[in-house]
PDB file of N, CA and C in Angstrom:
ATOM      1  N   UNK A   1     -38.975 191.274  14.600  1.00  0.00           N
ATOM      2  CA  UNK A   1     -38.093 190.210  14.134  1.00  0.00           C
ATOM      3  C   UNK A   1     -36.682 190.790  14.003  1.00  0.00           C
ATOM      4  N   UNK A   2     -35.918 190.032  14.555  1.00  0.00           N
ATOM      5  CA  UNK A   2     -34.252 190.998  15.231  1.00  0.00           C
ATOM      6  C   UNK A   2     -33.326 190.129  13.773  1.00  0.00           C
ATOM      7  N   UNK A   3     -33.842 189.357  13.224  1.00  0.00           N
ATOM      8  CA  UNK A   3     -33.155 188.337  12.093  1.00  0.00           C
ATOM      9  C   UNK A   3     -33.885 188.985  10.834  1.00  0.00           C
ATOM     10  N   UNK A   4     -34.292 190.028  10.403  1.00  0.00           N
ATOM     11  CA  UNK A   4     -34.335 190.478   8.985  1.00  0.00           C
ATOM     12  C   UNK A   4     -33.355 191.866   9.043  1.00  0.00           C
ATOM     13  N   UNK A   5     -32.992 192.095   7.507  1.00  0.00           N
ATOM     14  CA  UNK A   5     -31.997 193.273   7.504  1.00  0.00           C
ATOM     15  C   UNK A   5     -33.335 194.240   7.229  1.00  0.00           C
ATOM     16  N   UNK A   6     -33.106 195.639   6.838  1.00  0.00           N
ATOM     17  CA  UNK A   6     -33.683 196.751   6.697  1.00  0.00           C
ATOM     18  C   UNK A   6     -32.645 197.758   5.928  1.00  0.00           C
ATOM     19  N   UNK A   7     -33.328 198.264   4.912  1.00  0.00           N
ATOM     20  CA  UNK A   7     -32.043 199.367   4.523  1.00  0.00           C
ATOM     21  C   UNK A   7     -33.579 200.453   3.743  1.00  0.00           C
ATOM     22  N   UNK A   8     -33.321 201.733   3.885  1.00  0.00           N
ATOM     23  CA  UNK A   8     -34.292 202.752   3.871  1.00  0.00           C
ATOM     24  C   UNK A   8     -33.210 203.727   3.284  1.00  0.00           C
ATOM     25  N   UNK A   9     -34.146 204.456   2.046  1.00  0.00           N
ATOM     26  CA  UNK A   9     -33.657 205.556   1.053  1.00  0.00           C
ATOM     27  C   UNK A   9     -34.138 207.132   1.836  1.00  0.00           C
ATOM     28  N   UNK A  10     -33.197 207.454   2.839  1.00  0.00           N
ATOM     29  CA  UNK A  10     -33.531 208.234   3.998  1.00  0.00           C
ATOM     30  C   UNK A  10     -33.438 209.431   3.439  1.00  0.00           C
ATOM     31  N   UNK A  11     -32.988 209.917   2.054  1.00  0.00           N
ATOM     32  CA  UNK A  11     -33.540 211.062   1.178  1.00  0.00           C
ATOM     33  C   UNK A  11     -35.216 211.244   0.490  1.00  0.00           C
ATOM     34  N   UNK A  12     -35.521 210.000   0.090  1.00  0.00           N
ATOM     35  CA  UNK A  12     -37.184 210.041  -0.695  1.00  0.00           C
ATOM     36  C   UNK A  12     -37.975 209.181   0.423  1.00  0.00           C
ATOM     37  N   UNK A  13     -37.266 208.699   1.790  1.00  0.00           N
ATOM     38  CA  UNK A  13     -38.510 207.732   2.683  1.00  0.00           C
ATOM     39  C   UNK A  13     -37.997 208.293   4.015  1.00  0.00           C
ATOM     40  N   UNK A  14     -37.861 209.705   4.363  1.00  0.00           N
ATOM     41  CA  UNK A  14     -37.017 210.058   5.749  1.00  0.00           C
ATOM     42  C   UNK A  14     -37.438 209.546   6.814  1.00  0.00           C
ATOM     43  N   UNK A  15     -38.761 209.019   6.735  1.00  0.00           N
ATOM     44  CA  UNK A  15     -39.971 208.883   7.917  1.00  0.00           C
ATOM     45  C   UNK A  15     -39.467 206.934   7.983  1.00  0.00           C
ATOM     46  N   UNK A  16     -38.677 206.421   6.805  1.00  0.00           N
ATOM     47  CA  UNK A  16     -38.402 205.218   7.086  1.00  0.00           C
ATOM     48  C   UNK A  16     -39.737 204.423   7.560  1.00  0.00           C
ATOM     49  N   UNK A  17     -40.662 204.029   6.326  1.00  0.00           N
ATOM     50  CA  UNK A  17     -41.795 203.476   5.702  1.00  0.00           C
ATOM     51  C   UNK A  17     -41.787 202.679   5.007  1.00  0.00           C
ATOM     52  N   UNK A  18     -40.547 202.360   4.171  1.00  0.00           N
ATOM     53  CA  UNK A  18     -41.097 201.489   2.793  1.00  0.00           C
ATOM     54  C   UNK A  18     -39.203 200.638   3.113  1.00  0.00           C
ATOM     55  N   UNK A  19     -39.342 199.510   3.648  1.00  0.00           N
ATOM     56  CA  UNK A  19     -37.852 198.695   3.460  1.00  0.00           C
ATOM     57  C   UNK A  19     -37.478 198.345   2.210  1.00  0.00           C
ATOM     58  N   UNK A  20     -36.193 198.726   1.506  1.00  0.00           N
ATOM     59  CA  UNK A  20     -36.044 198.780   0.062  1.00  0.00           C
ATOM     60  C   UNK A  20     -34.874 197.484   0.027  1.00  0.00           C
ATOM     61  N   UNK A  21     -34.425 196.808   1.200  1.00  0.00           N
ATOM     62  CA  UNK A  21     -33.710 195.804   1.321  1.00  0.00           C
ATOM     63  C   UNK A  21     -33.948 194.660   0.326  1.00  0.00           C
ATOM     64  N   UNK A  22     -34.802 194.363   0.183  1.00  0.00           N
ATOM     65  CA  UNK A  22     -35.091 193.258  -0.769  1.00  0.00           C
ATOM     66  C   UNK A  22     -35.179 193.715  -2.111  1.00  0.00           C
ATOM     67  N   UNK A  23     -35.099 195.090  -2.617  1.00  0.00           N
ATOM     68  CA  UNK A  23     -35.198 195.685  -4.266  1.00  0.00           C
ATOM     69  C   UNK A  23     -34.279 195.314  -4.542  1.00  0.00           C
ATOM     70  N   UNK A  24     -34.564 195.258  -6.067  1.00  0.00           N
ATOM     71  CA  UNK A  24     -33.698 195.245  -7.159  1.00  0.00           C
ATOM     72  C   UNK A  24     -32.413 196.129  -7.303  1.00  0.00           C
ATOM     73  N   UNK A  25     -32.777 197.655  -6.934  1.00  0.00           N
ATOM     74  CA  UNK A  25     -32.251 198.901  -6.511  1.00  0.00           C
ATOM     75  C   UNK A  25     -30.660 198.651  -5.614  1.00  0.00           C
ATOM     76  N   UNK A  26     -31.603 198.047  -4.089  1.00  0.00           N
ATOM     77  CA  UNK A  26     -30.778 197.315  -3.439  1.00  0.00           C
ATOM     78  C   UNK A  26     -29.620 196.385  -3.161  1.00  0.00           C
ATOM     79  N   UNK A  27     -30.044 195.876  -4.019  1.00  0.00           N
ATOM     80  CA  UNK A  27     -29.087 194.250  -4.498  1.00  0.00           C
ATOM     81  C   UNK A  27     -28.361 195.133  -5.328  1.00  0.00           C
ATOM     82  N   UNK A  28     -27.998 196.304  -5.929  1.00  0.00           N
ATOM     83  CA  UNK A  28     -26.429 197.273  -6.682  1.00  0.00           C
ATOM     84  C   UNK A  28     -25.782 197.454  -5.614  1.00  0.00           C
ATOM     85  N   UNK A  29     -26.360 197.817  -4.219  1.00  0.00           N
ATOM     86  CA  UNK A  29     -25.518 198.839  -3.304  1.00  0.00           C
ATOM     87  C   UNK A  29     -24.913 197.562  -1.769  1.00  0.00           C
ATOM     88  N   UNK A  30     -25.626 196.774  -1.922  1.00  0.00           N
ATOM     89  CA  UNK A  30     -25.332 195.540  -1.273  1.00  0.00           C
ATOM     90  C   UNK A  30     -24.419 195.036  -1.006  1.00  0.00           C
ATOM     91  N   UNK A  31     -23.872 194.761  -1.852  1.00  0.00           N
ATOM     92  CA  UNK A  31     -22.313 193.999  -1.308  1.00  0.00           C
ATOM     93  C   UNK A  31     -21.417 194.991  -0.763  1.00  0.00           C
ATOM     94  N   UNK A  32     -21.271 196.181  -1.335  1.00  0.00           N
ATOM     95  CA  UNK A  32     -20.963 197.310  -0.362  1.00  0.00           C
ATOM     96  C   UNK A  32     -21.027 197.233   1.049  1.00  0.00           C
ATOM     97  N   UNK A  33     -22.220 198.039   0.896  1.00  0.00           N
ATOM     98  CA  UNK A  33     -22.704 198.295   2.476  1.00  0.00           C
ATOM     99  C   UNK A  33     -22.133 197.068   3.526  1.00  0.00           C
ATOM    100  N   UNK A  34     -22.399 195.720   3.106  1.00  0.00           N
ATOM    101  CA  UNK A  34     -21.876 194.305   3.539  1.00  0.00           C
ATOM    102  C   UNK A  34     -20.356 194.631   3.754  1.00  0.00           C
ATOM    103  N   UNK A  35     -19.958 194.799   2.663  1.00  0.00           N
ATOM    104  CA  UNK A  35     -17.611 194.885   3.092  1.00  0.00           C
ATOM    105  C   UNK A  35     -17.990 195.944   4.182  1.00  0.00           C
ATOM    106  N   UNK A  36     -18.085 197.331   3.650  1.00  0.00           N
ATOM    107  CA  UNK A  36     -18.294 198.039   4.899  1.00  0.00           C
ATOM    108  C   UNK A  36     -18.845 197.951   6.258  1.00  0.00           C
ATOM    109  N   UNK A  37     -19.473 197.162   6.688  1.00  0.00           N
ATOM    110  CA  UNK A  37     -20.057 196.792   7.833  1.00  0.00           C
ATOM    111  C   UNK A  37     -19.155 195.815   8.311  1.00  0.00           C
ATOM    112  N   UNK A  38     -18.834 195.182   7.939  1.00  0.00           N
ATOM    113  CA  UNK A  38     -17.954 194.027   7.975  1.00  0.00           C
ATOM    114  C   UNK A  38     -16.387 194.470   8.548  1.00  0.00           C
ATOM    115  N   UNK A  39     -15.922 196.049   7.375  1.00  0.00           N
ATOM    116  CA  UNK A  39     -14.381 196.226   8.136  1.00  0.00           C
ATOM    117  C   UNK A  39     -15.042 196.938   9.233  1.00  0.00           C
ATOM    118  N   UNK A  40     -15.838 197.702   9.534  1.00  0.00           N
ATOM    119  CA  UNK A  40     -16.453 198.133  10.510  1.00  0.00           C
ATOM    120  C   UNK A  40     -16.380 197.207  11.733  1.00  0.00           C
ATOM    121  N   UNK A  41     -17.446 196.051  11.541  1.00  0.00           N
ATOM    122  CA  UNK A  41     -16.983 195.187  13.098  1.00  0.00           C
ATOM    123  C   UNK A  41     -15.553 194.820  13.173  1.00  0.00           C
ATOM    124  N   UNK A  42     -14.961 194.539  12.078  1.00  0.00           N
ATOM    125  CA  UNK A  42     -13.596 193.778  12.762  1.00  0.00           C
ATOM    126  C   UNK A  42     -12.644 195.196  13.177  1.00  0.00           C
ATOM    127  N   UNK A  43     -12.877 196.075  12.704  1.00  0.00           N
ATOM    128  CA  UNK A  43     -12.208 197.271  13.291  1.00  0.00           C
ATOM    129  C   UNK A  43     -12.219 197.730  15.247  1.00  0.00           C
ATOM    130  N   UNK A  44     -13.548 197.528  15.226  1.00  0.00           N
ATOM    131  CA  UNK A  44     -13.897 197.606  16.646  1.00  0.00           C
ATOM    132  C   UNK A  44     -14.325 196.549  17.688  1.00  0.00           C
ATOM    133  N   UNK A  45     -13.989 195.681  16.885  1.00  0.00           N
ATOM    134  CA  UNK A  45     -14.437 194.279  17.183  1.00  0.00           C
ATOM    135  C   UNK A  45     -15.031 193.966  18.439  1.00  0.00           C
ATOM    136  N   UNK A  46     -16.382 194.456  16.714  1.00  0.00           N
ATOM    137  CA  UNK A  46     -17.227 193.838  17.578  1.00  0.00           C
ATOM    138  C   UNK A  46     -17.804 192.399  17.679  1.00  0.00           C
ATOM    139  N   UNK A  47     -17.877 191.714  18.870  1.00  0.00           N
ATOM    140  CA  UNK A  47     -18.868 190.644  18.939  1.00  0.00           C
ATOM    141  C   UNK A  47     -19.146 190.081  18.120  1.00  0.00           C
ATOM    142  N   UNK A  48     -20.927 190.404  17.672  1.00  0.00           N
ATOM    143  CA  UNK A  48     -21.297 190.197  17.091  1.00  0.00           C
ATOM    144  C   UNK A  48     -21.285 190.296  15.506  1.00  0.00           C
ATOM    145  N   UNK A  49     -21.029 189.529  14.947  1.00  0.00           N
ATOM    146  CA  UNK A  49     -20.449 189.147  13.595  1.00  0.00           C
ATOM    147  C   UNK A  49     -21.046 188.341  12.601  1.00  0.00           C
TER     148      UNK A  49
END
């Protein structure tokens, strides 16, 4: 499924096993990662958006 996000704690899950996208954990670091991805595409603008 190419329409769900994924975000993995690649220090305690290196093998990328357990999607922590939907935690509680998650939802602190979230809107982050989001601006950042975000000046990211329009920086290189990309496309898909």
């Amino acid at each position: 499924d190419t329409d769900s996000w994924e975000l993995y704690d690649l220090k305690n899950d290196p093998l990328q096993m357990h999607n922590i996208y939907h935690t509680p954990e998650a939802a602190i670091i979230l809107p982050d990662l989001m601006k950042q991805l975000h000046e990211l595409q329009m920086l290189y603008e990309d496309p898909i958006q």
